[in-house]
PDB file of N, CA and C in Angstrom:
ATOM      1  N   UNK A   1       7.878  21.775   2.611  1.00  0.00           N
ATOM      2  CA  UNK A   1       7.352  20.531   3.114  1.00  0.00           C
ATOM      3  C   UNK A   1       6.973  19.643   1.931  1.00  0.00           C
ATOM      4  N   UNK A   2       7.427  18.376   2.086  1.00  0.00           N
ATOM      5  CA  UNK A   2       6.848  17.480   0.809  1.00  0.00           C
ATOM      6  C   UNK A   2       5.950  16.506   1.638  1.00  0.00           C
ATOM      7  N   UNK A   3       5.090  15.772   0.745  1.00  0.00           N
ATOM      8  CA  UNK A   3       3.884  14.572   1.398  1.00  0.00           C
ATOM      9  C   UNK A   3       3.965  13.580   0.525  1.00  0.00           C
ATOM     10  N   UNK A   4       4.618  12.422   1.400  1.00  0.00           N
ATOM     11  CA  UNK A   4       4.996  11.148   0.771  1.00  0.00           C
ATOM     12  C   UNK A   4       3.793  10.326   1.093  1.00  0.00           C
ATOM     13  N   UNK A   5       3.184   9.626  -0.373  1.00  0.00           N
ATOM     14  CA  UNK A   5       1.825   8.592   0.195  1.00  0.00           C
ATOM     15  C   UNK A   5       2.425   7.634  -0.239  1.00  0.00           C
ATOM     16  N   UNK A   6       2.755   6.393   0.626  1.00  0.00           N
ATOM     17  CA  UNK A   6       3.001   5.179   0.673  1.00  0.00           C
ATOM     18  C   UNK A   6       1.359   4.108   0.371  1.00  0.00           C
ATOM     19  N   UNK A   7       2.018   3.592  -0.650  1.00  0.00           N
ATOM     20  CA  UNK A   7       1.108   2.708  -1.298  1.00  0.00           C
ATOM     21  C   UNK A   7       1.724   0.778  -0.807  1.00  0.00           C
ATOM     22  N   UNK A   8       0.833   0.544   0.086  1.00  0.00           N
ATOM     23  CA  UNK A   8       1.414  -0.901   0.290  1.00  0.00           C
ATOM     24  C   UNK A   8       0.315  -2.070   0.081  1.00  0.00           C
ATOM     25  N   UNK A   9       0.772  -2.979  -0.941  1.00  0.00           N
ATOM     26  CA  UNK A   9       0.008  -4.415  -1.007  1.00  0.00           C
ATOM     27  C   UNK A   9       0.545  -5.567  -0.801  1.00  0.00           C
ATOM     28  N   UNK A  10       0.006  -6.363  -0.656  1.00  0.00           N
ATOM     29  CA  UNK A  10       0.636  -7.783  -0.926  1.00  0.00           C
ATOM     30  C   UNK A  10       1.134  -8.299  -2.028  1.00  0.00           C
ATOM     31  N   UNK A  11       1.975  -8.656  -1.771  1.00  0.00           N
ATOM     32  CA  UNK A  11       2.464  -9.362  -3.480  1.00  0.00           C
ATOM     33  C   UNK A  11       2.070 -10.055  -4.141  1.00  0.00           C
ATOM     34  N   UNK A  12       1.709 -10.602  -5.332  1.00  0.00           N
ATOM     35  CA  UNK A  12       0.947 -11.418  -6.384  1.00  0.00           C
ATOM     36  C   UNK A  12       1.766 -12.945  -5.666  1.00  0.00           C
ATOM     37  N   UNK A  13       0.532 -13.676  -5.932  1.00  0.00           N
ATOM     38  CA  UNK A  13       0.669 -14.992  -5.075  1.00  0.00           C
ATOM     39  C   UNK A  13       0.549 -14.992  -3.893  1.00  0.00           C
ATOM     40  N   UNK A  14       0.532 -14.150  -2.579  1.00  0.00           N
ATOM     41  CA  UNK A  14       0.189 -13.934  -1.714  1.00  0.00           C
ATOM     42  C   UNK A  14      -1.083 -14.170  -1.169  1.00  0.00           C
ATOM     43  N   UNK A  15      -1.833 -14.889  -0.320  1.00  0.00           N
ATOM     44  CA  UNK A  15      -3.053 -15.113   0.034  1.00  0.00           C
ATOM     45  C   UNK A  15      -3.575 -13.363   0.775  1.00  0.00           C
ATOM     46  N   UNK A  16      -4.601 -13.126   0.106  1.00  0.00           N
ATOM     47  CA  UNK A  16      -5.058 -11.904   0.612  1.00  0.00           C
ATOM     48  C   UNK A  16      -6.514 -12.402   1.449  1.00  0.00           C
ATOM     49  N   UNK A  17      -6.175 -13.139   2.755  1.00  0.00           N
ATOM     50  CA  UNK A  17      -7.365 -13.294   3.237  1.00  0.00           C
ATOM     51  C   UNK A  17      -8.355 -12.160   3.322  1.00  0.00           C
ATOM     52  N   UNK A  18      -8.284 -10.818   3.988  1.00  0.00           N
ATOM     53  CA  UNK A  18      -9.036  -9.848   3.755  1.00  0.00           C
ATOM     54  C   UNK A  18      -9.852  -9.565   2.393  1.00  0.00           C
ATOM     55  N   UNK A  19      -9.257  -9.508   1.374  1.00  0.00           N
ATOM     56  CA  UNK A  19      -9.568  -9.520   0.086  1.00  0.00           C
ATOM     57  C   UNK A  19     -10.665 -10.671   0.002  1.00  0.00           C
ATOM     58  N   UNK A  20     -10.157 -11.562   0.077  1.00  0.00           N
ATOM     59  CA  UNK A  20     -11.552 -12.942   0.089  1.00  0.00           C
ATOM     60  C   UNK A  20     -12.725 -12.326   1.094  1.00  0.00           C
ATOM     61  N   UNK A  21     -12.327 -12.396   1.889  1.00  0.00           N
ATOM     62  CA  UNK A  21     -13.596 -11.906   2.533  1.00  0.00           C
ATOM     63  C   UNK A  21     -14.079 -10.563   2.255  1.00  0.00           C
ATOM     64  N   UNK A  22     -13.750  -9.388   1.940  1.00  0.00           N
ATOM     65  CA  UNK A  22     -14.368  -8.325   1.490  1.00  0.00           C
ATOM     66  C   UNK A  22     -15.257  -9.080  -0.206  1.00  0.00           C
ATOM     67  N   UNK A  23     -14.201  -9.588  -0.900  1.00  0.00           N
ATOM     68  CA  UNK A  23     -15.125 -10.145  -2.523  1.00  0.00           C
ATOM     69  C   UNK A  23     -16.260 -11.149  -1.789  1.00  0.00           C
ATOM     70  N   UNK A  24     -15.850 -11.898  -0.735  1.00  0.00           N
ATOM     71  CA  UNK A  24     -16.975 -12.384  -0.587  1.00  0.00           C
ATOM     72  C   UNK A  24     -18.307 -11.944  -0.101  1.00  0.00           C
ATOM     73  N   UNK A  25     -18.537 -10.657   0.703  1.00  0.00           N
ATOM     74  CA  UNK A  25     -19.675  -9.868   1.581  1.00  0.00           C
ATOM     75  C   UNK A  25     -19.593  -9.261  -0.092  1.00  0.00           C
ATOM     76  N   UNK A  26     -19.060  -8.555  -0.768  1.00  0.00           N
ATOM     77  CA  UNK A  26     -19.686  -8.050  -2.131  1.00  0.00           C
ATOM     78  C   UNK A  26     -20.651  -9.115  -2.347  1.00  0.00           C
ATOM     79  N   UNK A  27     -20.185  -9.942  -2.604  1.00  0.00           N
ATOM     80  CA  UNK A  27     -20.659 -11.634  -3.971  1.00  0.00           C
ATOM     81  C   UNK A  27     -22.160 -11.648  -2.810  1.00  0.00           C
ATOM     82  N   UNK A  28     -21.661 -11.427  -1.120  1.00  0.00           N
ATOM     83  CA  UNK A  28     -23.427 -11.513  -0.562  1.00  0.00           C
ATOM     84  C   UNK A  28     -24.221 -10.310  -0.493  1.00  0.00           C
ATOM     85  N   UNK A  29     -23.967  -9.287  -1.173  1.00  0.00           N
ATOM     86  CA  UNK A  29     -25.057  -7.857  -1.349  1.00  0.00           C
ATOM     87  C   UNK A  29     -25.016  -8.110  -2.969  1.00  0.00           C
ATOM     88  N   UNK A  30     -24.690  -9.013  -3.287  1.00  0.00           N
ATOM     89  CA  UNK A  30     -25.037  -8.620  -4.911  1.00  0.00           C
ATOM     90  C   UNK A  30     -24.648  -7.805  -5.613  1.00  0.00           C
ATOM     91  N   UNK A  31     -23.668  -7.512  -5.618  1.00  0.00           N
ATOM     92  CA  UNK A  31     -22.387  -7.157  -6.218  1.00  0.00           C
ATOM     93  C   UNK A  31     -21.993  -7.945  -7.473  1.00  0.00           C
ATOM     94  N   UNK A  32     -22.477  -7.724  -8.542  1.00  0.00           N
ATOM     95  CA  UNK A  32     -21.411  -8.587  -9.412  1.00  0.00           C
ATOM     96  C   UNK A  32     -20.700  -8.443 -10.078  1.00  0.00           C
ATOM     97  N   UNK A  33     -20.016  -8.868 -10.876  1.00  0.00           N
ATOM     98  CA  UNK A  33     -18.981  -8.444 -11.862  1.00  0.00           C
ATOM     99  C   UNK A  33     -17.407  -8.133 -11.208  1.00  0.00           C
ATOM    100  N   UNK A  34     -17.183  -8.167 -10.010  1.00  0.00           N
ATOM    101  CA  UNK A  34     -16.029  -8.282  -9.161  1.00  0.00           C
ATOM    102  C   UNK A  34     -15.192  -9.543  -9.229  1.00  0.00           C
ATOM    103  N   UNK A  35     -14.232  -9.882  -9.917  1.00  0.00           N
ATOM    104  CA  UNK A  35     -13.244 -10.594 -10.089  1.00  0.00           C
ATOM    105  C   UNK A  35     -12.458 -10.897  -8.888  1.00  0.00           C
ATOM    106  N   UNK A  36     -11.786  -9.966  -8.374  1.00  0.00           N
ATOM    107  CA  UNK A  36     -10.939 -10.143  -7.291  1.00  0.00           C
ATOM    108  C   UNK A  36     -10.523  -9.030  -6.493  1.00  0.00           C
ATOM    109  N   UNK A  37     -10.746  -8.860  -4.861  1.00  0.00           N
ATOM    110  CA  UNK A  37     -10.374  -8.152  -4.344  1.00  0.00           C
ATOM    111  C   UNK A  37      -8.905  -8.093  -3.786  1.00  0.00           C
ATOM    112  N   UNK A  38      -8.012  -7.483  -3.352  1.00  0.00           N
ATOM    113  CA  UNK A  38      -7.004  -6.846  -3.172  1.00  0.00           C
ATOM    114  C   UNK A  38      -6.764  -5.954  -1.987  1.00  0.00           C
ATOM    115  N   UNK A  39      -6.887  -6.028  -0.336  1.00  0.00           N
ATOM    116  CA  UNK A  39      -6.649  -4.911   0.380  1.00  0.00           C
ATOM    117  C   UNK A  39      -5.253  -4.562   0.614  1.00  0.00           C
ATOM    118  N   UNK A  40      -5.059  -3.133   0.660  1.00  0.00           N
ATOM    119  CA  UNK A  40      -3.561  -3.108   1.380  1.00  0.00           C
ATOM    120  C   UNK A  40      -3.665  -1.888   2.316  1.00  0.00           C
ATOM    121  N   UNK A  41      -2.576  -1.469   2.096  1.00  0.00           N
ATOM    122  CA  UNK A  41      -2.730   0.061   3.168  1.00  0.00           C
ATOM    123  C   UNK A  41      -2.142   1.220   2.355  1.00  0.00           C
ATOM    124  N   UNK A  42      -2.559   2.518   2.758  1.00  0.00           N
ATOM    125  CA  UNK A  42      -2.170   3.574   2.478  1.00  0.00           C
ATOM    126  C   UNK A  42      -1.400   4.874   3.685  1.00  0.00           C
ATOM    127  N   UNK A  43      -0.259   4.743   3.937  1.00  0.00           N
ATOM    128  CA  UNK A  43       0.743   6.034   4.622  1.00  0.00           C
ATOM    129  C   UNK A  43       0.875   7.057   4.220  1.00  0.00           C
ATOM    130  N   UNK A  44       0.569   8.322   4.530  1.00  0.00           N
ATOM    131  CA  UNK A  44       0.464   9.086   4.043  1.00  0.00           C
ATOM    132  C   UNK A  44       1.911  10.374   5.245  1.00  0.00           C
ATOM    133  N   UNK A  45       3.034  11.021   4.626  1.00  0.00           N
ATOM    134  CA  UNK A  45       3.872  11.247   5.862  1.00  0.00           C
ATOM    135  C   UNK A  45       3.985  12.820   5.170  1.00  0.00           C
ATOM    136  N   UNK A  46       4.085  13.615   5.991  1.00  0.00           N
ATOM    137  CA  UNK A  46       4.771  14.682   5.504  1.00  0.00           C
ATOM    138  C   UNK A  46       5.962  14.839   6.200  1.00  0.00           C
ATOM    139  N   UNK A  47       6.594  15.470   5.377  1.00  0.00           N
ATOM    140  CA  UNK A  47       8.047  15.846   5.853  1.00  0.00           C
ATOM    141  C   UNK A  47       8.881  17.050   5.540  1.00  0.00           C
ATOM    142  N   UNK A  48       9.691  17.432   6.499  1.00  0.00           N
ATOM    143  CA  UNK A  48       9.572  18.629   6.779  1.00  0.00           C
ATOM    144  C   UNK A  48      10.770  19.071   5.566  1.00  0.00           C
ATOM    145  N   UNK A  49      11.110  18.232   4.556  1.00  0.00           N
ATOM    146  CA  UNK A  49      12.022  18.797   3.376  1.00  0.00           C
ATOM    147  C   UNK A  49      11.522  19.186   2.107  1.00  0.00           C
ATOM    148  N   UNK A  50      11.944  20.108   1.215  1.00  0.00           N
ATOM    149  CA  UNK A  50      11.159  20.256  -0.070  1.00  0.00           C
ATOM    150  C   UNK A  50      12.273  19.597  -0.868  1.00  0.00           C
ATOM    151  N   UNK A  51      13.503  18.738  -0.804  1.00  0.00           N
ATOM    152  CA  UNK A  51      14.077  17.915  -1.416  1.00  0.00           C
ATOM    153  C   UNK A  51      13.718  16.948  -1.987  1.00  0.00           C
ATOM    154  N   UNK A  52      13.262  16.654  -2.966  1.00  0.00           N
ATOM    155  CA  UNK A  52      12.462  15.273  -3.400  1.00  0.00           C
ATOM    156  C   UNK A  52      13.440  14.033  -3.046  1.00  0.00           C
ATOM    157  N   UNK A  53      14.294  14.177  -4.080  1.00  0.00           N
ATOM    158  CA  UNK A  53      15.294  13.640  -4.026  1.00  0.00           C
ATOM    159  C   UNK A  53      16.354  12.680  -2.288  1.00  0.00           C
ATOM    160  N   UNK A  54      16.138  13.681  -0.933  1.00  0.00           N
ATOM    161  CA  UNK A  54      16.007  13.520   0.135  1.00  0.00           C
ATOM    162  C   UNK A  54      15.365  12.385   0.754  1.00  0.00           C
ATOM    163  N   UNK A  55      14.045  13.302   0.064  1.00  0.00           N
ATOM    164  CA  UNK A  55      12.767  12.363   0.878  1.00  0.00           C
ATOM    165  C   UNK A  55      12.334  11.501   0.053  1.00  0.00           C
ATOM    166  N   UNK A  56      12.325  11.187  -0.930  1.00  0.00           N
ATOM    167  CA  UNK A  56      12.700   9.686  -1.727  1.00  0.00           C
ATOM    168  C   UNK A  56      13.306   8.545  -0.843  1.00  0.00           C
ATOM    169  N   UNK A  57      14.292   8.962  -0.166  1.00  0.00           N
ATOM    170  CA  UNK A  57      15.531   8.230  -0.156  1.00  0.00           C
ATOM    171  C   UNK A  57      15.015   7.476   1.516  1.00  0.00           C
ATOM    172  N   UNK A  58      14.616   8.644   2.327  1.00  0.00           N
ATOM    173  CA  UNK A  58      14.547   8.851   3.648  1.00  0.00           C
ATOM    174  C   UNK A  58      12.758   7.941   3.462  1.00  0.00           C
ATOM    175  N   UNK A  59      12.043   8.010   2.875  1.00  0.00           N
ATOM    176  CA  UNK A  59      11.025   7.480   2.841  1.00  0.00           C
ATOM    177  C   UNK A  59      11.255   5.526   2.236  1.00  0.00           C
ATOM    178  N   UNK A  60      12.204   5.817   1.278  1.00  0.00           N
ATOM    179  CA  UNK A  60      12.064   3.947   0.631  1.00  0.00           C
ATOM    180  C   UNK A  60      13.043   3.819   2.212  1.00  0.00           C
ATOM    181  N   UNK A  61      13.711   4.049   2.776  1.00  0.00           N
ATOM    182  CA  UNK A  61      14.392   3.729   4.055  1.00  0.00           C
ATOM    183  C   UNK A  61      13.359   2.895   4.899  1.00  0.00           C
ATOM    184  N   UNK A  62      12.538   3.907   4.905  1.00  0.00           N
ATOM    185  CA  UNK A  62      11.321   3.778   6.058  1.00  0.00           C
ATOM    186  C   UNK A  62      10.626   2.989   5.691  1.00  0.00           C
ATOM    187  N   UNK A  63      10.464   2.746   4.448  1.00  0.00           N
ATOM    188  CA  UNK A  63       9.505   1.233   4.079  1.00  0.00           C
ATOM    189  C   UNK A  63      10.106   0.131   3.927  1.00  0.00           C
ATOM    190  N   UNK A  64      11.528  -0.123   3.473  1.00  0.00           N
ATOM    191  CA  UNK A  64      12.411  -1.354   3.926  1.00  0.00           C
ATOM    192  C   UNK A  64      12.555  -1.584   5.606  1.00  0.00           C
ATOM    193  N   UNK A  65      12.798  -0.761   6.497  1.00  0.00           N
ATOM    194  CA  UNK A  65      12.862  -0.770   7.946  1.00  0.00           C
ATOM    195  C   UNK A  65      11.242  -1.057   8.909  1.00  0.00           C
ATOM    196  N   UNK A  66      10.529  -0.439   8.295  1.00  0.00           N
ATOM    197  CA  UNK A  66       9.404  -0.707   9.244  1.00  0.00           C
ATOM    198  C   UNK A  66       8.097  -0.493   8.859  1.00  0.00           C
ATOM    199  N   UNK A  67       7.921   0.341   7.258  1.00  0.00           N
ATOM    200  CA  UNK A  67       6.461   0.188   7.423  1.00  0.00           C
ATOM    201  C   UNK A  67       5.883  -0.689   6.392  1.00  0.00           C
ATOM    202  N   UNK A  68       7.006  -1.640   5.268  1.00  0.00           N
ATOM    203  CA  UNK A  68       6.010  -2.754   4.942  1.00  0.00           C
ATOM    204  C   UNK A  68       7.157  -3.978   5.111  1.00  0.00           C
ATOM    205  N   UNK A  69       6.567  -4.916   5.611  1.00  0.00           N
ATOM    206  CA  UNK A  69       7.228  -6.304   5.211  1.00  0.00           C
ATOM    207  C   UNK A  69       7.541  -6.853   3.907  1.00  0.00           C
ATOM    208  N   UNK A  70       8.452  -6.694   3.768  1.00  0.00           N
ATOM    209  CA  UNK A  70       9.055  -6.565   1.785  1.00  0.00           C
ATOM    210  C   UNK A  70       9.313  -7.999   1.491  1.00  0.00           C
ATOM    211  N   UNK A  71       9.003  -8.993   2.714  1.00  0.00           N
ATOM    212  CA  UNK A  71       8.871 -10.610   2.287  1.00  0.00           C
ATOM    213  C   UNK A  71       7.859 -10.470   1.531  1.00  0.00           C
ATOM    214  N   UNK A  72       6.699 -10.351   1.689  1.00  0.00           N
ATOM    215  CA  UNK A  72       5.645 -10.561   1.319  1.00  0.00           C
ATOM    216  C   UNK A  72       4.435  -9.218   0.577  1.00  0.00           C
ATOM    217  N   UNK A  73       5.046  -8.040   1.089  1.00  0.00           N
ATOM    218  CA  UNK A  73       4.233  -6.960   0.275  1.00  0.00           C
ATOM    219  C   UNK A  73       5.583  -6.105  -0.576  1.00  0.00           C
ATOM    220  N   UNK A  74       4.322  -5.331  -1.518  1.00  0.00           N
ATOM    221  CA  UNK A  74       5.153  -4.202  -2.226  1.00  0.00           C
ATOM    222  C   UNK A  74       4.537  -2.691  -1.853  1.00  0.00           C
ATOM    223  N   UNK A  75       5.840  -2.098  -1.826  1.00  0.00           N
ATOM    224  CA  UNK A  75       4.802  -0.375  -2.006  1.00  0.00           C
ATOM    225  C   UNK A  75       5.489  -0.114  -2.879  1.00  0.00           C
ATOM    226  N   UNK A  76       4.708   1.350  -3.174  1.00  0.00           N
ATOM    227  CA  UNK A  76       5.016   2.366  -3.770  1.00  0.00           C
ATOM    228  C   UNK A  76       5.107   3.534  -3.090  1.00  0.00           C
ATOM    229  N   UNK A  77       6.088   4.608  -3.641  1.00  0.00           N
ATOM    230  CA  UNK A  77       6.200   5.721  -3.360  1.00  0.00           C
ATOM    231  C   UNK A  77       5.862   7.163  -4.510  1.00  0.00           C
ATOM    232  N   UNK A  78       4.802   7.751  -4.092  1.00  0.00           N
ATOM    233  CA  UNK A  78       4.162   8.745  -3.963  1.00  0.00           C
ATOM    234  C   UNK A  78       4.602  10.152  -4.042  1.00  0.00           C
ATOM    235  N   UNK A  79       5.539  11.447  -4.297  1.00  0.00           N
ATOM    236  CA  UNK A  79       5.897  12.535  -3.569  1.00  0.00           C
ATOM    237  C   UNK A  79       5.063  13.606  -4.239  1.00  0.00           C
ATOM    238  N   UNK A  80       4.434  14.357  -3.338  1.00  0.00           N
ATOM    239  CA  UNK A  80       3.617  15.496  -3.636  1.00  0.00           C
ATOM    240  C   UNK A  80       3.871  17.093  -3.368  1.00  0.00           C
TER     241      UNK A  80
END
């Protein structure tokens, strides 16, 4: 079994409304020194091959097809 963690953000230039508003509730508990926030998501899949190589392939599939919008975000891939 291998465990693919999909790392997905928005792309640079991208408005990260979430991000504004999380830096901003920091900036109101007094938080300082925070430059800029950034949210994205994290997928985490196991799969039932010990092929890396496989599930490389079968996983960037799955993130061009459906689990990030590649207009506007990037992932990364992960294999453990």
């Amino acid at each position: 079994m291998t465990t693919a963690i999909v790392n997905i953000s928005l792309k640079a230039g991208v408005l990260d409304s979430q991000g504004k508003a999380v830096h901003h509730a920091l900036d109101s508990l007094h938080f300082k020194g925070v430059e800029d926030v950034r949210v994205g998501k994290q997928i985490i899949l196991k799969l039932a091959t010990d092929d890396k190589t496989t599930a490389m392939a079968e996983v960037e599939k799955m993130c061009e097809e459906i689990l990030a919008n590649t207009v506007i975000e990037d992932y990364k891939i992960e294999l453990i």
